[in-house]
C-alpha atoms as a PDB file:
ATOM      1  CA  UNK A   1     131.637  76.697  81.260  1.00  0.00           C
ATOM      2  CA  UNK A   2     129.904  77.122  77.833  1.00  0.00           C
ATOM      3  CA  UNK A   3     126.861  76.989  79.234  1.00  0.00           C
ATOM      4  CA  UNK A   4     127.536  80.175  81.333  1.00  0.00           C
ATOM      5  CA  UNK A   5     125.163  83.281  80.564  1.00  0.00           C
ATOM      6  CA  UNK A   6     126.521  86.349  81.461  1.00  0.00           C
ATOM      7  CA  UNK A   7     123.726  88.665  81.126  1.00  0.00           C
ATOM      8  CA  UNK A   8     122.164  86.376  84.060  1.00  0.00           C
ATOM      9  CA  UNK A   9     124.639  88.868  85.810  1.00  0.00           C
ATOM     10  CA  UNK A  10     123.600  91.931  85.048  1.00  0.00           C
ATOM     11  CA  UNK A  11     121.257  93.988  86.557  1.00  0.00           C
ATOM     12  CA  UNK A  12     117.768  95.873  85.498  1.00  0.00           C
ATOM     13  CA  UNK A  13     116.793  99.490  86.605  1.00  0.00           C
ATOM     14  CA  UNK A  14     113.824  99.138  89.214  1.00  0.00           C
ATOM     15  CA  UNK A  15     113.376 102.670  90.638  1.00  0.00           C
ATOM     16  CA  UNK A  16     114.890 106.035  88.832  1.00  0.00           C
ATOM     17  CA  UNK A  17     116.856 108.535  90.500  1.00  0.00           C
ATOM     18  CA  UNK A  18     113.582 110.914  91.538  1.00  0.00           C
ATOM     19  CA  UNK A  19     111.283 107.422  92.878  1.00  0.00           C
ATOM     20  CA  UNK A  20     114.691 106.524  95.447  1.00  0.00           C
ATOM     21  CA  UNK A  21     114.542 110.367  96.173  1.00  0.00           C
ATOM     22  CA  UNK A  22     111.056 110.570  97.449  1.00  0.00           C
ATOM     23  CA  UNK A  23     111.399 107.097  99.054  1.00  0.00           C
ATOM     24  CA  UNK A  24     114.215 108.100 100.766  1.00  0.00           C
ATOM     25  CA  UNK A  25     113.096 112.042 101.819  1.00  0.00           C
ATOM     26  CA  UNK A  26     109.786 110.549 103.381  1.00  0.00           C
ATOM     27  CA  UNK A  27     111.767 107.548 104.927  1.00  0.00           C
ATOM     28  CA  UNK A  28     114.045 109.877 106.610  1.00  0.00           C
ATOM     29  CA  UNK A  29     111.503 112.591 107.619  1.00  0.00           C
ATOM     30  CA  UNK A  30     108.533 110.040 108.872  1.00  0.00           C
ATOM     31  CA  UNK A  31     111.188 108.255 111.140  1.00  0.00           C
ATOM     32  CA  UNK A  32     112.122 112.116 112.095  1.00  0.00           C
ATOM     33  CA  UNK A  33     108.373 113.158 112.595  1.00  0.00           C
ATOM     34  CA  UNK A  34     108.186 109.829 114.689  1.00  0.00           C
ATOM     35  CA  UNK A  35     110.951 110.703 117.144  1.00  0.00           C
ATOM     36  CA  UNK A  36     110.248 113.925 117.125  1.00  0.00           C
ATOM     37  CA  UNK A  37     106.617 113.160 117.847  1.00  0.00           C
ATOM     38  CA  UNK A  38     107.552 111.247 120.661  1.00  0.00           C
ATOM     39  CA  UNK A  39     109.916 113.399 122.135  1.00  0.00           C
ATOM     40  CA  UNK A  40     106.488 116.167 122.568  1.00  0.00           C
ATOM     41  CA  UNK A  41     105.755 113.734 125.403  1.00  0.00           C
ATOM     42  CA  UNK A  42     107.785 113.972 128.716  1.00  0.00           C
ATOM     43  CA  UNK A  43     109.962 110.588 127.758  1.00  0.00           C
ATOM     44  CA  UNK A  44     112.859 112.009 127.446  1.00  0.00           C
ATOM     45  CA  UNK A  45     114.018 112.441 130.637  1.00  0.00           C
ATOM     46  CA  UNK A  46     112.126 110.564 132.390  1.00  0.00           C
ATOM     47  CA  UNK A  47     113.823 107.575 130.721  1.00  0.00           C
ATOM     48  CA  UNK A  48     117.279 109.023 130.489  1.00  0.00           C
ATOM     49  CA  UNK A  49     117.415 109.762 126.507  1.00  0.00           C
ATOM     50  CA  UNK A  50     119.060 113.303 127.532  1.00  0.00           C
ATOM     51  CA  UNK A  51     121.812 111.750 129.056  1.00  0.00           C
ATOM     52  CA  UNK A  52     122.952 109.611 125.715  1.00  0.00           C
ATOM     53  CA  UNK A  53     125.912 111.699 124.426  1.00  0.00           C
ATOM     54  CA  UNK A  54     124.637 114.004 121.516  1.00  0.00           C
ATOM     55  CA  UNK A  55     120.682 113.223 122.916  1.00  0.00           C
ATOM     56  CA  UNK A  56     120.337 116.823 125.224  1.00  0.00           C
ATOM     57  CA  UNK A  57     118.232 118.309 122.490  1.00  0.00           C
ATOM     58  CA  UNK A  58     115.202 115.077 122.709  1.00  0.00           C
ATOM     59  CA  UNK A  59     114.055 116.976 126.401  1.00  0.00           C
ATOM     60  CA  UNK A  60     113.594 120.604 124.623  1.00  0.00           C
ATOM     61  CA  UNK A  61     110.003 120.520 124.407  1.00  0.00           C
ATOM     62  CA  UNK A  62     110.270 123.656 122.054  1.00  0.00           C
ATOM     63  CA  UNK A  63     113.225 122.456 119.683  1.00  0.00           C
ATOM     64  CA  UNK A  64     111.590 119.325 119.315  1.00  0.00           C
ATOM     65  CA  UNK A  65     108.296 120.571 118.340  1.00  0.00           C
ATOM     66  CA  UNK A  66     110.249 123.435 115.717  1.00  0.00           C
ATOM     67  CA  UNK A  67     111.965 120.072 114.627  1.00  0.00           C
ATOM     68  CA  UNK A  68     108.622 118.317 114.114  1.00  0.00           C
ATOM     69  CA  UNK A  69     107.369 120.779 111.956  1.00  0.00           C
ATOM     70  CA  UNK A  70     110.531 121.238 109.513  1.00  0.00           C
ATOM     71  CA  UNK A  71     110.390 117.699 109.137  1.00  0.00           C
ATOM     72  CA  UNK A  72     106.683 118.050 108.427  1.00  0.00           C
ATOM     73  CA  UNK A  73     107.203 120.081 105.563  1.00  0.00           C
ATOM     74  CA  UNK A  74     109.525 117.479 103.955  1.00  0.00           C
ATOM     75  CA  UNK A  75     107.361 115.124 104.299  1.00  0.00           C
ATOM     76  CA  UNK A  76     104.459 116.874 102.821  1.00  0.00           C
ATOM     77  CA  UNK A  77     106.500 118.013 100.029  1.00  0.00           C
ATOM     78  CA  UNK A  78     107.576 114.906  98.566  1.00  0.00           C
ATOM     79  CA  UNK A  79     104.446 113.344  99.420  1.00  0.00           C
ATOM     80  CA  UNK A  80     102.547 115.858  97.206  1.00  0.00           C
ATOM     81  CA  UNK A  81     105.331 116.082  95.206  1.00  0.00           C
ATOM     82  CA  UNK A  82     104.725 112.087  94.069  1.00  0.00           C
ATOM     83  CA  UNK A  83     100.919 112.724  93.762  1.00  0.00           C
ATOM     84  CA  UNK A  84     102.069 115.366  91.111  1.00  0.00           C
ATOM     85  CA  UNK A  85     104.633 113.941  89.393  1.00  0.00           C
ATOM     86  CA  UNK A  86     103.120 110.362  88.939  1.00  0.00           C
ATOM     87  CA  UNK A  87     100.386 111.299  88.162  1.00  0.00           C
ATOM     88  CA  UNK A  88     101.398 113.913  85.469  1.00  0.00           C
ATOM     89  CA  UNK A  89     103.174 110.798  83.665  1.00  0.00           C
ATOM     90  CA  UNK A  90     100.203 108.008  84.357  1.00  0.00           C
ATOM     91  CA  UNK A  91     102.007 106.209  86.401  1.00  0.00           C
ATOM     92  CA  UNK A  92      99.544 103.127  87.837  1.00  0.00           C
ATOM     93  CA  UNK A  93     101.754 100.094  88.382  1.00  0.00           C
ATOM     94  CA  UNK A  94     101.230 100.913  92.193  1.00  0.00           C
ATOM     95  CA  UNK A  95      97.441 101.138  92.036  1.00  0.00           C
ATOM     96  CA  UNK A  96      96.111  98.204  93.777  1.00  0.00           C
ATOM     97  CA  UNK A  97      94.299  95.861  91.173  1.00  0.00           C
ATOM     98  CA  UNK A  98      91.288  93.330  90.967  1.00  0.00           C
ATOM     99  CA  UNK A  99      92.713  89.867  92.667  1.00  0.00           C
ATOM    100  CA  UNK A 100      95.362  91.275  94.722  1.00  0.00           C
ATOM    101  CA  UNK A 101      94.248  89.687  98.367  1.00  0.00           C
ATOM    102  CA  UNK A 102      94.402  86.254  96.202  1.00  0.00           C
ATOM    103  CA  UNK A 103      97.734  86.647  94.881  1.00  0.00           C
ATOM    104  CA  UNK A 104      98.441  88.352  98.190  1.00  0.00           C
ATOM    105  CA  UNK A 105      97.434  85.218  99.978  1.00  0.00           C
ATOM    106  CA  UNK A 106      99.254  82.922  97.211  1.00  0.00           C
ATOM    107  CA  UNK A 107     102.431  84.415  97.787  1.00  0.00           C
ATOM    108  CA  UNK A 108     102.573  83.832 101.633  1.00  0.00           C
ATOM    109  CA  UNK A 109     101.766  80.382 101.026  1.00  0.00           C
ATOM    110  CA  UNK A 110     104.832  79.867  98.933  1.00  0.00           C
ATOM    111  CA  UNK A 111     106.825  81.062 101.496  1.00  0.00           C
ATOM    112  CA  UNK A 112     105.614  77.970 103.950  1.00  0.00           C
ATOM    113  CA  UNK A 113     105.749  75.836 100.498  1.00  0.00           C
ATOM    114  CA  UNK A 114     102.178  75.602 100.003  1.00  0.00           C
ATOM    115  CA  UNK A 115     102.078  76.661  96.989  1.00  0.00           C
ATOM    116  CA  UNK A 116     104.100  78.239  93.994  1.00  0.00           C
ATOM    117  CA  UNK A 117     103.982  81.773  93.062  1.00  0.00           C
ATOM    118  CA  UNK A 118     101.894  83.320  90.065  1.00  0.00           C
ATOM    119  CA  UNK A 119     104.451  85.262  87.223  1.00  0.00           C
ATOM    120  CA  UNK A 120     104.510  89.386  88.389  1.00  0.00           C
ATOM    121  CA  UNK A 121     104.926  92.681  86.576  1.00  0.00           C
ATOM    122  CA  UNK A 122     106.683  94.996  88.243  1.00  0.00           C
ATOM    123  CA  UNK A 123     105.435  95.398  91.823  1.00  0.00           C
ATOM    124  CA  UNK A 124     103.972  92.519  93.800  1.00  0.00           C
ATOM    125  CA  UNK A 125     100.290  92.506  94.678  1.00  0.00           C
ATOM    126  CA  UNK A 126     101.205  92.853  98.442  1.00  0.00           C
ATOM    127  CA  UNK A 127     103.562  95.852  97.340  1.00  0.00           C
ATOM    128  CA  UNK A 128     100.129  97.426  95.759  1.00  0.00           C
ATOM    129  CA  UNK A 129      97.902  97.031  99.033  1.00  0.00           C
ATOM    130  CA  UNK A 130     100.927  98.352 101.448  1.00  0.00           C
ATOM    131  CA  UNK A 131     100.753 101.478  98.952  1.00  0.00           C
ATOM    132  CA  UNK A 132      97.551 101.871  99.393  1.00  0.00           C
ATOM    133  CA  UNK A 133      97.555 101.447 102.915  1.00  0.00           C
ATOM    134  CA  UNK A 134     100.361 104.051 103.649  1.00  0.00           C
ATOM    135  CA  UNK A 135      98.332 106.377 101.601  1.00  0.00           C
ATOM    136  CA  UNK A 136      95.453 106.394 103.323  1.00  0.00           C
ATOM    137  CA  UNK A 137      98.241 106.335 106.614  1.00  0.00           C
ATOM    138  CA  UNK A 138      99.946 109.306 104.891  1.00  0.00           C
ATOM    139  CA  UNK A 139      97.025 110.907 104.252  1.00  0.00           C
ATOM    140  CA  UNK A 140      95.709 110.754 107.580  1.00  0.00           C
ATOM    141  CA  UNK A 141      98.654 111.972 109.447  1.00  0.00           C
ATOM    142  CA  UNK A 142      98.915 115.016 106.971  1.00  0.00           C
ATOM    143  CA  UNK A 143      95.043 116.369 107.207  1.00  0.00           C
ATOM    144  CA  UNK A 144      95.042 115.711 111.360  1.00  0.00           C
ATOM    145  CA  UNK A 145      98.801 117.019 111.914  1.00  0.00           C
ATOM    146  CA  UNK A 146      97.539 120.518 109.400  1.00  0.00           C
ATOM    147  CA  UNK A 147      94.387 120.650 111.603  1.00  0.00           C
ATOM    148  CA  UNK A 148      97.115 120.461 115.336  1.00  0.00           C
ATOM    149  CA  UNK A 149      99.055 123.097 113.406  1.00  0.00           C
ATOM    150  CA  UNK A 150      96.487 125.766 112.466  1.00  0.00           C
ATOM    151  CA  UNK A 151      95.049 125.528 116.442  1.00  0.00           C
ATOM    152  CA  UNK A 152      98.806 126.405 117.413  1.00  0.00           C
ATOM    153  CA  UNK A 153      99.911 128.898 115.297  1.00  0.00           C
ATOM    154  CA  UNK A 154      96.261 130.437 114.014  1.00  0.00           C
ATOM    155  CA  UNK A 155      93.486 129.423 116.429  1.00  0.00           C
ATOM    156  CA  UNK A 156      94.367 129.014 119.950  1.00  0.00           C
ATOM    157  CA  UNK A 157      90.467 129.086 120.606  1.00  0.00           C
ATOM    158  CA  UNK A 158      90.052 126.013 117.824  1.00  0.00           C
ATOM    159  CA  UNK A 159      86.705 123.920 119.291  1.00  0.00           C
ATOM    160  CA  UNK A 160      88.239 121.347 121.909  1.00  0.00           C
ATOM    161  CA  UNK A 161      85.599 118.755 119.932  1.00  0.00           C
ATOM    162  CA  UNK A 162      87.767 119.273 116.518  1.00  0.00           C
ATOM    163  CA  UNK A 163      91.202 119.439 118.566  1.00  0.00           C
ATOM    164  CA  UNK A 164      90.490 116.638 120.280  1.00  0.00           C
ATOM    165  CA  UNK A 165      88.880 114.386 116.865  1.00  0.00           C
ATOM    166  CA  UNK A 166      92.258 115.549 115.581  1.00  0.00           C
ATOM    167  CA  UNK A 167      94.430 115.271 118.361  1.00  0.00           C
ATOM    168  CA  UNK A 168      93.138 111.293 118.539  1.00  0.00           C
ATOM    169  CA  UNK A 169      93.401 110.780 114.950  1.00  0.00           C
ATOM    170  CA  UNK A 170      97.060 112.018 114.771  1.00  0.00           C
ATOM    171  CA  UNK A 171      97.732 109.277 117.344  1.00  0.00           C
ATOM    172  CA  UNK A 172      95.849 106.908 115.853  1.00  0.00           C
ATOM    173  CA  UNK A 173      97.429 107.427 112.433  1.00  0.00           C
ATOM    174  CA  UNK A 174     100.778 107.504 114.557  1.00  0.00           C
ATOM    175  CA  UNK A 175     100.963 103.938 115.572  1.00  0.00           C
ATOM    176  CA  UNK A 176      99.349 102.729 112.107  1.00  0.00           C
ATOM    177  CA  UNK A 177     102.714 104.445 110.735  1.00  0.00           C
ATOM    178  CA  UNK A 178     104.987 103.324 112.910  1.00  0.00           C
ATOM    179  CA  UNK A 179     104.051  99.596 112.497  1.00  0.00           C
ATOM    180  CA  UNK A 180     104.049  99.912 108.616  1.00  0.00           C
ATOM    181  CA  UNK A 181     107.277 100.698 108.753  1.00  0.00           C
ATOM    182  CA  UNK A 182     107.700  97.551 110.670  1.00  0.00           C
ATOM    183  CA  UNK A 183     106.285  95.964 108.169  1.00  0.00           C
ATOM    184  CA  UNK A 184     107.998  97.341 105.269  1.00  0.00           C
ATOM    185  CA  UNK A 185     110.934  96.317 106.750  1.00  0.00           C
ATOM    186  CA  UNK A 186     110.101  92.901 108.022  1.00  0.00           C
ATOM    187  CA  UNK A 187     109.076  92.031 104.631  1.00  0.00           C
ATOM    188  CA  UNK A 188     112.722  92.780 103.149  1.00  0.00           C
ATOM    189  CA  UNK A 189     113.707  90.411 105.616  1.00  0.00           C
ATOM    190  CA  UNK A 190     111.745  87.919 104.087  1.00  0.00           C
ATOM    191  CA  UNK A 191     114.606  85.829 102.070  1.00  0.00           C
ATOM    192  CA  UNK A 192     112.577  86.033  98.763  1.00  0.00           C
ATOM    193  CA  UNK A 193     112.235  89.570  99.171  1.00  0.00           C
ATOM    194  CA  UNK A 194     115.759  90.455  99.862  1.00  0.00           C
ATOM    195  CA  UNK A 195     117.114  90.973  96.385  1.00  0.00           C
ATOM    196  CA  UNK A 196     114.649  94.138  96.703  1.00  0.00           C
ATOM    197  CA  UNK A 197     117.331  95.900  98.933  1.00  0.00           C
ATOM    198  CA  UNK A 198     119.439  96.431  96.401  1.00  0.00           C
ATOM    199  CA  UNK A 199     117.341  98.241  94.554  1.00  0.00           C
ATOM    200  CA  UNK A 200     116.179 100.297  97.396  1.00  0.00           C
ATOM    201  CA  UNK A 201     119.715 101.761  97.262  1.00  0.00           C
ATOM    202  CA  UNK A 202     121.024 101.478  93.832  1.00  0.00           C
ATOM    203  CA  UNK A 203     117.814 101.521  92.053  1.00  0.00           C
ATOM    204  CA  UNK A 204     118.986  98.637  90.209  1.00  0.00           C
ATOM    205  CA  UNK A 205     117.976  94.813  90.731  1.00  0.00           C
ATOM    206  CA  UNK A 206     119.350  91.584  89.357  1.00  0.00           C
ATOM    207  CA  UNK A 207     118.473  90.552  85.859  1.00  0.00           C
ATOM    208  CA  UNK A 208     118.830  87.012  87.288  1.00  0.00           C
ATOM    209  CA  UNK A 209     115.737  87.998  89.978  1.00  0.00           C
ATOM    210  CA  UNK A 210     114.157  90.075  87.840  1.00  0.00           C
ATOM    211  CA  UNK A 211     113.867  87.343  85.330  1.00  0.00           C
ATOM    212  CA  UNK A 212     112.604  84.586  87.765  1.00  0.00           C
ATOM    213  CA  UNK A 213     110.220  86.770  90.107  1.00  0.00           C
ATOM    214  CA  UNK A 214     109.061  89.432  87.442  1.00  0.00           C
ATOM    215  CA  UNK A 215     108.955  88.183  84.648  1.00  0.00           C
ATOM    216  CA  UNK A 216     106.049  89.917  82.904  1.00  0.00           C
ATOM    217  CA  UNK A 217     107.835  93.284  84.132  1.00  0.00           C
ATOM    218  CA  UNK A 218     111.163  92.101  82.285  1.00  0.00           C
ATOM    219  CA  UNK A 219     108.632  91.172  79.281  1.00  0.00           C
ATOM    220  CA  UNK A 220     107.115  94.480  78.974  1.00  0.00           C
ATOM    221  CA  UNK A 221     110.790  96.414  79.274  1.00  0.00           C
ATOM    222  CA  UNK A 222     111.844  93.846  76.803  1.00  0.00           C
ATOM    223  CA  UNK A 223     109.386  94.990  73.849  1.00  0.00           C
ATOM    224  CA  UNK A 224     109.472  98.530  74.944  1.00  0.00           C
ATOM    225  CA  UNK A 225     113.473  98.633  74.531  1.00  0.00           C
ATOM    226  CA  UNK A 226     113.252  97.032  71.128  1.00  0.00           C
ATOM    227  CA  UNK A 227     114.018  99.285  68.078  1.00  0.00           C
ATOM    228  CA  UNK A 228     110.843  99.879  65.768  1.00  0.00           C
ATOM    229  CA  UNK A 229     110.890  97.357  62.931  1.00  0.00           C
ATOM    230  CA  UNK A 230     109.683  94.079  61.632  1.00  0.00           C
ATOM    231  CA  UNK A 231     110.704  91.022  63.292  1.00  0.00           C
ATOM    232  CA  UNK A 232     112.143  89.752  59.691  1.00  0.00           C
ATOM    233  CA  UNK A 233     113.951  92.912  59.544  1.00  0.00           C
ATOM    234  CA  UNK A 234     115.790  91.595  62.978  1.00  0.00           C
ATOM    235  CA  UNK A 235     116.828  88.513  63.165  1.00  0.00           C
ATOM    236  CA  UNK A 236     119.269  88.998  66.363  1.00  0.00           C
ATOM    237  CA  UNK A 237     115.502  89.643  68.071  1.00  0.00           C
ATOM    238  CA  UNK A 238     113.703  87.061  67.066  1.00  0.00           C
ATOM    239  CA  UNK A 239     113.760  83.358  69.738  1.00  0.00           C
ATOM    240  CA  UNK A 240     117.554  81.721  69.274  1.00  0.00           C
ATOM    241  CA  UNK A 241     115.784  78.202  68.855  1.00  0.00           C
ATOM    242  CA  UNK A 242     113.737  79.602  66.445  1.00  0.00           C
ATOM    243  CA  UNK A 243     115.793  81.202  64.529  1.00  0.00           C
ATOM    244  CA  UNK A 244     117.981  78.232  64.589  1.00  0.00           C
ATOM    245  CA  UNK A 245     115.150  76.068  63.056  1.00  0.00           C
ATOM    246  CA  UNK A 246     114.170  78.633  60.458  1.00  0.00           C
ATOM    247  CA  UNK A 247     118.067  78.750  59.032  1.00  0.00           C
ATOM    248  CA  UNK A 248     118.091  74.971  58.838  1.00  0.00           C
ATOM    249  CA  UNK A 249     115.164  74.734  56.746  1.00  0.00           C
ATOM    250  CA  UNK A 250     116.215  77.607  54.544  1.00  0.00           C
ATOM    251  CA  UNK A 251     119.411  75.708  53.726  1.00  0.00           C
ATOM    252  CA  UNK A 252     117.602  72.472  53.490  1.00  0.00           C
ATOM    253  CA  UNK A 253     115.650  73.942  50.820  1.00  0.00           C
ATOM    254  CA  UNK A 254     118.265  75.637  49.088  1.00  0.00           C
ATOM    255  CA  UNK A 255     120.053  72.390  48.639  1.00  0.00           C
ATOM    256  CA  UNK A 256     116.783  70.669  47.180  1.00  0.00           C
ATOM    257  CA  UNK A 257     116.345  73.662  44.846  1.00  0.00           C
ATOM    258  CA  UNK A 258     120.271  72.945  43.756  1.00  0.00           C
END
């Protein structure tokens, strides 16, 4: 019982209320672009999707493809919208960094046991290359979907060679999205990776994971959080065994000097 710690229980802010917005307004408008997308072909009802209750609207060729293209500009927003605003304040814990694919490599050994993990700031190196990844994806889908939208609207007569370079990389870039988002969520499943959920809601993680998983992260809040002062100045920040130690000598003294 006296051993119990309870800020072990409390949690640490991962992700601020704008970061779960944008995660959130491209989650939901990719996985609308993707059904939407797919509804452009002639799947609907050919495998019976119209006739799920609430479903009529997946065979309207036209709806679907108006519905494509509001959910496009969501998506584009908030993906520009990050460029922008992360990049206005520096942000570059998500940049992938020099000996990521080792770490990478370390970390899905630990999961068979092979090996232990290396300490982590914030993000894991995995988390860095599936950024990267799903912004070249991202990127991709934007540039060849912009290109399919100017033919419609614009240039009916658009060269067939650039429709069809675009047409091809829109598909292309299709599929690599779709099975990132696999991914993304088969690594959550992951039982080390789980305590991430949380966060991925609340925007909040446990101190207790935080702690054991990231601990240069929790480091670096750590000093950043403290007040400005010397460390004499404040004692109540300075190591408990330490600190310990240090008042023991300084009575141990005081009774020699008496």
């Amino acid at each position: 019982m006296g051993d119990h710690n309870p800020q072990e229980k409390e949690t640490v802010v991962r992700h601020g209320i704008i970061e779960l917005a944008e995660h959130w307004i491209i989650a939901f408008s990719g996985i609308l672009l993707v059904l939407t997308g797919i509804f452009q072909l002639p799947v609907a009802k050919r495998y019976f999707i119209t006739d799920i209750p609430g479903m009529a609207w997946s065979g309207d060729f036209i709806f679907t493809l108006e519905l494509h293209y509001a959910a496009s500009i969501l998506f584009i927003a908030a993906a520009v919208f990050h460029i922008i605003y992360h990049g206005i304040l520096g942000d570059r814990e998500l940049i992938p960094r020099k000996g990521d694919v080792r770490e990478s490599i370390a970390v899905i050994k630990s999961f068979f046991g092979n090996s232990k993990e290396p300490p982590f700031h914030k993000y894991l190196p995995e988390q860095r290359l599936a950024y990267a990844g799903m912004a070249v994806i991202i990127a991709g889908l934007i540039i060849s979907g912009l290109v399919k939208v100017y033919k419609n609207i614009y240039s009916p007569g658009l060269s067939p060679a650039v429709l069809w370079w675009a047409t091809t990389a829109h598909n292309i870039f299709f599929v690599l999205f779709v099975l990132a988002i696999i991914a993304h969520i088969g690594a959550l499943i992951l039982k080390p990776n789980r305590p991430m959920i949380r966060g991925i809601f609340t925007g909040s993680v446990s101190r207790e994971y935080a702690r054991s998983r990231h601990p240069l992260w929790i480091r670096e809040t750590e000093q950043t959080s403290e007040p400005s002062g010397s460390e004499e100045a404040r004692p109540e920040s300075r190591d408990p065994v330490t600190a310990n130690e240090s008042s023991v000598q300084d009575g141990n003294e005081e009774n020699g000097e008496k």
